[in-house]
Protein backbone atom coordinates (compact mmCIF):
# COMPACT_ATOMS: atom_id res chain seq x y z
CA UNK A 1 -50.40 -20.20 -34.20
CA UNK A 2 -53.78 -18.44 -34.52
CA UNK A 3 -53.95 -14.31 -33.59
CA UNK A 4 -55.55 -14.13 -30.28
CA UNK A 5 -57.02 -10.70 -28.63
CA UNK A 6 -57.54 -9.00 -25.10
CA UNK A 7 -55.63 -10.08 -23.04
CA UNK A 8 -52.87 -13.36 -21.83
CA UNK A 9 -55.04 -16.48 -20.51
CA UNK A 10 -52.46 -17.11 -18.06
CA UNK A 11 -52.37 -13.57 -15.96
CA UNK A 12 -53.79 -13.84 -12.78
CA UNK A 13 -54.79 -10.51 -10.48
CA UNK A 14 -53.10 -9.68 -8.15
CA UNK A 15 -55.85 -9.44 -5.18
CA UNK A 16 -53.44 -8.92 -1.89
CA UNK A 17 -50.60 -6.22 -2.90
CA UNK A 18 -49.15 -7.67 1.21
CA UNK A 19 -48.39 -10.25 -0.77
CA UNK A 20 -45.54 -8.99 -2.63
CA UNK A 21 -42.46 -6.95 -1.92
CA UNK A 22 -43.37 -4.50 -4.80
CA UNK A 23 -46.74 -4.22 -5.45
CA UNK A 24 -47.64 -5.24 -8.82
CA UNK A 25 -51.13 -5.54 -10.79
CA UNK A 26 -50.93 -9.49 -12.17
CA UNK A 27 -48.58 -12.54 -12.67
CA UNK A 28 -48.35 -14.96 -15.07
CA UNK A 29 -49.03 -18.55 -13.88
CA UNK A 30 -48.37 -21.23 -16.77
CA UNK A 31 -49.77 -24.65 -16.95
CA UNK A 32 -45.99 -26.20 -16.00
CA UNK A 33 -46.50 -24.31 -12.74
CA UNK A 34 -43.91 -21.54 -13.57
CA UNK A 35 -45.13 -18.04 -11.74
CA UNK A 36 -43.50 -15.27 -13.67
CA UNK A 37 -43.70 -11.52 -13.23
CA UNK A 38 -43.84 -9.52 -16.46
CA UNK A 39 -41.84 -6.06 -16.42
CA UNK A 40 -44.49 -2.78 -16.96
CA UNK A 41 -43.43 -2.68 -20.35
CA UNK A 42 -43.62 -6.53 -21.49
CA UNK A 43 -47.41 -6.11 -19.46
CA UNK A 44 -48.62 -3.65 -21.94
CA UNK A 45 -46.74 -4.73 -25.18
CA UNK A 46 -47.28 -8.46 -25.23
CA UNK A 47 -49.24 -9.65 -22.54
CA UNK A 48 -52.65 -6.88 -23.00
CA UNK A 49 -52.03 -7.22 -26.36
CA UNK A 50 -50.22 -9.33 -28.56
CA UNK A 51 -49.32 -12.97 -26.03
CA UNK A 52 -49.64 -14.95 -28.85
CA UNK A 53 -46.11 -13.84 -29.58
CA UNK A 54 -44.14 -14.78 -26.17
CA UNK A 55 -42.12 -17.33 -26.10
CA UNK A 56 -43.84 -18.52 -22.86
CA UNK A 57 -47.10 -18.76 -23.92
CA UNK A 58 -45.40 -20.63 -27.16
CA UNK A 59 -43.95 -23.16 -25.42
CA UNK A 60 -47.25 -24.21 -22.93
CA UNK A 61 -49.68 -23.80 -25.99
CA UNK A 62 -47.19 -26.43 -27.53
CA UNK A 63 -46.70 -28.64 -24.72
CA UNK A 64 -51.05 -29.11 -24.39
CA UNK A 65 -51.22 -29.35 -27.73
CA UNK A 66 -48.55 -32.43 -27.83
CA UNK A 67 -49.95 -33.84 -24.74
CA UNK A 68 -53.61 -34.08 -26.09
CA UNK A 69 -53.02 -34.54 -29.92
């Protein structure tokens, strides 16, 4: 797995806050179609920063790379 920076590929912004009960800045929105929202602190320690590292992003990286190689 090759050290990536900035942020997660899969976080999408959040443009509508109506949209959810409690308002929150992103989601994460993997290629399998799973919508996940990260916790504050999982936001700022993996997903700004060091993604390469979740399990998550592990497992769809894998799963495109097995599908196309």
């Amino acid at each position: 797995m090759h050290a990536q920076s900035g942020s997660c590929p899969f976080l999408v912004p959040v443009m509508a806050d109506r949209l959810w009960v409690c308002p929150v800045p992103v989601y994460c929105r993997r290629p399998d179609g799973t919508v996940r929202v990260p916790a504050t602190q999982t936001l700022a320690r993996v997903c700004m920063s060091r993604y390469d590292s979740c399990a998550g992003y592990r497992a769809s990286v894998a799963r495109d790379d097995g599908a196309t190689g």
